[in-house]
Protein backbone atom coordinates (compact mmCIF):
# COMPACT_ATOMS: atom_id res chain seq x y z
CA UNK A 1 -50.62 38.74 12.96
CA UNK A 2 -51.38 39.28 9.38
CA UNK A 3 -54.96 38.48 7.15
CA UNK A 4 -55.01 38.56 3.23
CA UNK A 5 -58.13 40.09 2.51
CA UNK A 6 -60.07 41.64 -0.30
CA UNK A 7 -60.87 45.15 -0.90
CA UNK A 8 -62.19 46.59 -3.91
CA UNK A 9 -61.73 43.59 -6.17
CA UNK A 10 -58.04 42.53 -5.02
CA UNK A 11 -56.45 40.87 -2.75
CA UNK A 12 -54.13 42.71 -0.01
CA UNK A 13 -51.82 40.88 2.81
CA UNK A 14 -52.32 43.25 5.55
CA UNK A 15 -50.98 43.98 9.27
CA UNK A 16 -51.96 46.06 11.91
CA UNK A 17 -51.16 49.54 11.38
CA UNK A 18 -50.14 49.32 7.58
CA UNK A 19 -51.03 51.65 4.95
CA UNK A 20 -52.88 50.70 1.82
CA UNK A 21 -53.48 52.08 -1.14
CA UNK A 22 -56.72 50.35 -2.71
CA UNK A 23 -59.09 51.66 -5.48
CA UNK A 24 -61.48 54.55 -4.69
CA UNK A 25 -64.07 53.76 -2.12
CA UNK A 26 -67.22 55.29 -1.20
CA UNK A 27 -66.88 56.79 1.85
CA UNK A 28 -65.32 59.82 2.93
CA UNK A 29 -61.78 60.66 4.67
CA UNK A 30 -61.88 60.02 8.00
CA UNK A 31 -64.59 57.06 8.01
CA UNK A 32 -64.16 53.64 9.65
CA UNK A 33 -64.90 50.77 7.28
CA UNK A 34 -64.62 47.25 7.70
CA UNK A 35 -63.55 44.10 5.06
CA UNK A 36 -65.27 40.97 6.20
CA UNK A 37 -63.59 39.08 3.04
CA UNK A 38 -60.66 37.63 4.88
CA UNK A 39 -59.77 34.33 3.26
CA UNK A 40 -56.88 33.94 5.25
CA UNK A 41 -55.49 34.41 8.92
CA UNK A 42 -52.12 34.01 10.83
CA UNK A 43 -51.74 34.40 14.51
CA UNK A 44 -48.84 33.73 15.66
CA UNK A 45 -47.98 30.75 13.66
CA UNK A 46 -51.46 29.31 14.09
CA UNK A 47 -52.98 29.91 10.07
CA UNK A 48 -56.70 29.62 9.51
CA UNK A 49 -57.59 29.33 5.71
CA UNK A 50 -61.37 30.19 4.22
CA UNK A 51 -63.82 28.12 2.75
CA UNK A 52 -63.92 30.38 1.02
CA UNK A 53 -63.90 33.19 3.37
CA UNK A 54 -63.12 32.95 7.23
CA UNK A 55 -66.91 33.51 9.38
CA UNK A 56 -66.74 36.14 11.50
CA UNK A 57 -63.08 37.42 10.69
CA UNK A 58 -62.59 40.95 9.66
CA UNK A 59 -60.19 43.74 9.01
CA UNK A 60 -61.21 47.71 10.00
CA UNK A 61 -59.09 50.20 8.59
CA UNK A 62 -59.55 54.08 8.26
CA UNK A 63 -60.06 56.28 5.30
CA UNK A 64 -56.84 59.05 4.99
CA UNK A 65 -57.52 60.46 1.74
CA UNK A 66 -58.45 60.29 -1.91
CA UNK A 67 -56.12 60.39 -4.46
CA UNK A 68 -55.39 59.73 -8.23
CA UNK A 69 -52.24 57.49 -9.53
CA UNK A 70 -48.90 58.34 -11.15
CA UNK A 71 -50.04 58.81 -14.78
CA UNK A 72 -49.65 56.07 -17.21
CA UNK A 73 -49.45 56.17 -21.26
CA UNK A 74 -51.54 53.98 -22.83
CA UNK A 75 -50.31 54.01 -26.82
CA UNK A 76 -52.16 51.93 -29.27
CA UNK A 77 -50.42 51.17 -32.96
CA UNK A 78 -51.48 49.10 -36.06
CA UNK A 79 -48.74 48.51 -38.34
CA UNK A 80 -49.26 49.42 -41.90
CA UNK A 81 -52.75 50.93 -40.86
CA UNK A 82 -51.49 54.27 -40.42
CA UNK A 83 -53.47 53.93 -36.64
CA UNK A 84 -51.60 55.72 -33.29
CA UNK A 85 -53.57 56.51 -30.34
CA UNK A 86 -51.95 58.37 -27.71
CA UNK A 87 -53.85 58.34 -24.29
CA UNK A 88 -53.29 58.91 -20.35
CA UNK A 89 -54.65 57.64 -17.43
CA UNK A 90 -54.67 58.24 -13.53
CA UNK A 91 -56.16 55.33 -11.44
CA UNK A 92 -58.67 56.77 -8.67
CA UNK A 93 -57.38 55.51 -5.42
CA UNK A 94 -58.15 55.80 -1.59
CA UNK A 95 -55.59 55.53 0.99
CA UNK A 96 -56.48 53.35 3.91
CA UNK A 97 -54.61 52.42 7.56
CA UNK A 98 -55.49 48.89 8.81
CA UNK A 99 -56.70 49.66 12.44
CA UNK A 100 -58.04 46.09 13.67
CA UNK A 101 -57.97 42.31 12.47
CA UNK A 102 -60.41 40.81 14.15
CA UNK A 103 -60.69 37.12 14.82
CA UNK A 104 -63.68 37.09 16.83
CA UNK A 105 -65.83 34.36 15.64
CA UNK A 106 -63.46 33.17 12.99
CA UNK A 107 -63.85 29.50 11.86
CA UNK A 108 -60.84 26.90 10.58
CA UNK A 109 -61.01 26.04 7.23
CA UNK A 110 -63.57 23.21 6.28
CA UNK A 111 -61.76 19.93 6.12
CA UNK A 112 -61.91 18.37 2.98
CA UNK A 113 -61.85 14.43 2.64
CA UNK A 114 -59.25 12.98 0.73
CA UNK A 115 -59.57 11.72 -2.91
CA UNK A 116 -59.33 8.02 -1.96
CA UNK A 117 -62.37 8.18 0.26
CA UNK A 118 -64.58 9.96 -2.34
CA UNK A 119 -63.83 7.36 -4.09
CA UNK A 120 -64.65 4.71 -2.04
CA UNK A 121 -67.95 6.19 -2.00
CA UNK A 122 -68.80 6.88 -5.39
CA UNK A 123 -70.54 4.40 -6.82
CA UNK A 124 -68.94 2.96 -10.17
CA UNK A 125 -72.03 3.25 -12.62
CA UNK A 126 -72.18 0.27 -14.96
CA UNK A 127 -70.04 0.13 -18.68
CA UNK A 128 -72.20 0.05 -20.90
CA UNK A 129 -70.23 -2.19 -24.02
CA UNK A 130 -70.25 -0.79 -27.80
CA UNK A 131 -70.06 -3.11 -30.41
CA UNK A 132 -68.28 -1.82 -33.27
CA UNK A 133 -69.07 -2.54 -36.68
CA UNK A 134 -65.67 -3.83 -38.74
CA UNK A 135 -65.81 -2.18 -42.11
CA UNK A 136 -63.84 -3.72 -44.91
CA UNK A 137 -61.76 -1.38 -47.03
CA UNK A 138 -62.58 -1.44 -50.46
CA UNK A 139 -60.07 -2.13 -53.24
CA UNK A 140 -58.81 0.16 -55.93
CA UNK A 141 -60.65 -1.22 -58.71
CA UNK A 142 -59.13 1.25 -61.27
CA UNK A 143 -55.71 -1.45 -60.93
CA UNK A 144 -57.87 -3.28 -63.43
CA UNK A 145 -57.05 -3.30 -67.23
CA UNK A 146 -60.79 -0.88 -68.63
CA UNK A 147 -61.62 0.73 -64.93
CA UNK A 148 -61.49 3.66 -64.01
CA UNK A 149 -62.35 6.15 -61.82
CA UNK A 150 -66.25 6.66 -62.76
CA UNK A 151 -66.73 2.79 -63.30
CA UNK A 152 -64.91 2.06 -60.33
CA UNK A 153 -67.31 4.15 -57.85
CA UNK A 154 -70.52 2.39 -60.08
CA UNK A 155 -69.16 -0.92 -59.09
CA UNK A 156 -68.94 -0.36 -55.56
CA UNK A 157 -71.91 1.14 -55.43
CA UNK A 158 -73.59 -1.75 -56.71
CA UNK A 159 -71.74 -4.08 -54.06
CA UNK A 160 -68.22 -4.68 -55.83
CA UNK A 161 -66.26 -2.83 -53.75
CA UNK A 162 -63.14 -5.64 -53.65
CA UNK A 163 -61.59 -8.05 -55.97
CA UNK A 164 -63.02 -11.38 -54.35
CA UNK A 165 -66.17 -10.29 -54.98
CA UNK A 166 -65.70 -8.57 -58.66
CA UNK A 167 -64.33 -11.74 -59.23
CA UNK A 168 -67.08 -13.90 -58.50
CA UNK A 169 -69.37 -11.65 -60.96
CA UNK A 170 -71.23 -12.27 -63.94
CA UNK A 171 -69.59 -9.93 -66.90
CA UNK A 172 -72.96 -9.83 -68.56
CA UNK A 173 -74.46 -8.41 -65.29
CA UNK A 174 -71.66 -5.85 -65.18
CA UNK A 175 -72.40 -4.93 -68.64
CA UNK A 176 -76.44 -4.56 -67.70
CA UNK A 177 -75.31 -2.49 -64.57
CA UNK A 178 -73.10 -0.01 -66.74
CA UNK A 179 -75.86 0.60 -69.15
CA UNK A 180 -77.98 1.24 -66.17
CA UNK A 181 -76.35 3.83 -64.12
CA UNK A 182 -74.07 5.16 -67.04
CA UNK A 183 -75.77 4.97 -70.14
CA UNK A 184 -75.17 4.29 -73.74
CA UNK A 185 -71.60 6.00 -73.02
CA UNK A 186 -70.28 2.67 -70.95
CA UNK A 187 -72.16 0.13 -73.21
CA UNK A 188 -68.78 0.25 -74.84
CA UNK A 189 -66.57 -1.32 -71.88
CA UNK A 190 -66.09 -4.76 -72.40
CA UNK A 191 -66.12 -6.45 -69.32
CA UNK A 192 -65.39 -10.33 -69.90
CA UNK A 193 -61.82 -10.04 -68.52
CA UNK A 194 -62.36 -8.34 -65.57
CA UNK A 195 -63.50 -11.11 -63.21
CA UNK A 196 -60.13 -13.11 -64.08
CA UNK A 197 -58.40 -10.37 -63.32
CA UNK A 198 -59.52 -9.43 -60.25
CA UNK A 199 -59.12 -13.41 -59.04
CA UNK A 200 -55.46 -12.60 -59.84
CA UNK A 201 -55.75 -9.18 -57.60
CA UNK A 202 -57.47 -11.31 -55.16
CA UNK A 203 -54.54 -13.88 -54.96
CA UNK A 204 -52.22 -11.83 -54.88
CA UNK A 205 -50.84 -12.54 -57.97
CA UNK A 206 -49.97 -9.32 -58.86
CA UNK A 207 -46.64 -10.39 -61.58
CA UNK A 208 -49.06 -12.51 -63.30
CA UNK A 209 -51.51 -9.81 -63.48
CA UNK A 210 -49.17 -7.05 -65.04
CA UNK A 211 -48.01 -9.52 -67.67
CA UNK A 212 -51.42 -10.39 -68.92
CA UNK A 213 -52.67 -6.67 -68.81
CA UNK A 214 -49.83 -5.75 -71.00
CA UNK A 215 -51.36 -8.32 -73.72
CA UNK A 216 -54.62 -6.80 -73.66
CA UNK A 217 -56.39 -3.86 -75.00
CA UNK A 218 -58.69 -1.88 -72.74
CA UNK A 219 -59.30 -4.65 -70.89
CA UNK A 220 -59.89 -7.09 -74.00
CA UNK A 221 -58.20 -9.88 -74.74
């Protein structure tokens, strides 16, 4: 018969008559003192697991003496910090006997149902549906003969985000809107061709397009 128990903070497998060394207890040599932790039990084949711990199982063992561990060195370096630190330590431990495992009392483990069955009696809660807006990518406008980057962001700002529809606007509009947001500076920009050419952009018609921009002159024909 063997139990796996847990003394001190860890977790021993332990036998009748077996020595143990755990971390320092509290009592004194020669005390009795008992470990109802036992989260597992085998008796002669016949293994009784904890839920977490077995009810009523136990382990008594005996106190033989108190003692300190085998010295280790515990050296602590940081590279290019010119930091070393050098230090020892000895673990307090007690020595213990295991006199009983008792199984008075002790409970199997709590039988747990199987996944299929819990799921059988959840409840599916109701999908909720999302709708999801589409959004439309806008279209470089700067592939137009006299946009760029700054006109480009005014214009889709003002709702001419893609060809088809800065192709359906009104160039005197476009001119009102660039003295609007950008001032005196943009009243320059002549915007008559742009429409046509972004009809062209629209269609597709991208050979047709280069050719024509090559004939103008900062977007003027």
């Amino acid at each position: 018969m063997y139990a796996i128990v847990e003394i001190a903070g860890q977790q021993f497998k332990v036998a009748k008559d077996q020595k143990v060394f755990v971390h320092r207890l509290s009592g004194k040599e020669g005390d009795v003192v008992n470990f109802d932790n036992v989260l597992l039990l085998d008796n002669d084949g016949q293994v009784t697991i904890g839920a977490p711990v077995i009810e009523g199982a136990a382990v008594a063992a005996k106190i033989l003496r108190h003692l300190k561990g085998d010295k280790v060195i515990v050296f602590k370096k940081k590279r290019r910090k010119g930091y070393k630190k050098k230090n020892g330590h000895r673990q307090y431990l007690t020595e213990i006997v295991i006199e009983k495992v008792v199984t008075n009392g002790s409970k199997p483990a709590k039988k747990t149902t199987k996944t299929s069955e819990k799921k059988a009696s959840v409840k599916k809660a109701p999908v909720k549906k999302v709708t999801v807006k589409k959004t439309t990518k806008a279209d470089d406008l700067k592939k137009i003969e006299g946009i760029g980057p700054k006109i480009a962001s005014i214009l889709t700002e003002a709702g001419y985000e893609s060809f088809a529809k800065l192709a359906k606007a009104d160039p005197e509009k476009i001119r009102e809107l660039l003295l609007e947001k950008g001032g005196k500076r943009y009243a320059m920009h002549n915007p008559e061709t742009w429409p046509k050419q972004a009809e062209l952009a629209a269609e597709g018609k991208w050979e047709e397009l280069k050719k024509w921009q090559d004939e103008l002159d900062g977007g003027r024909s």
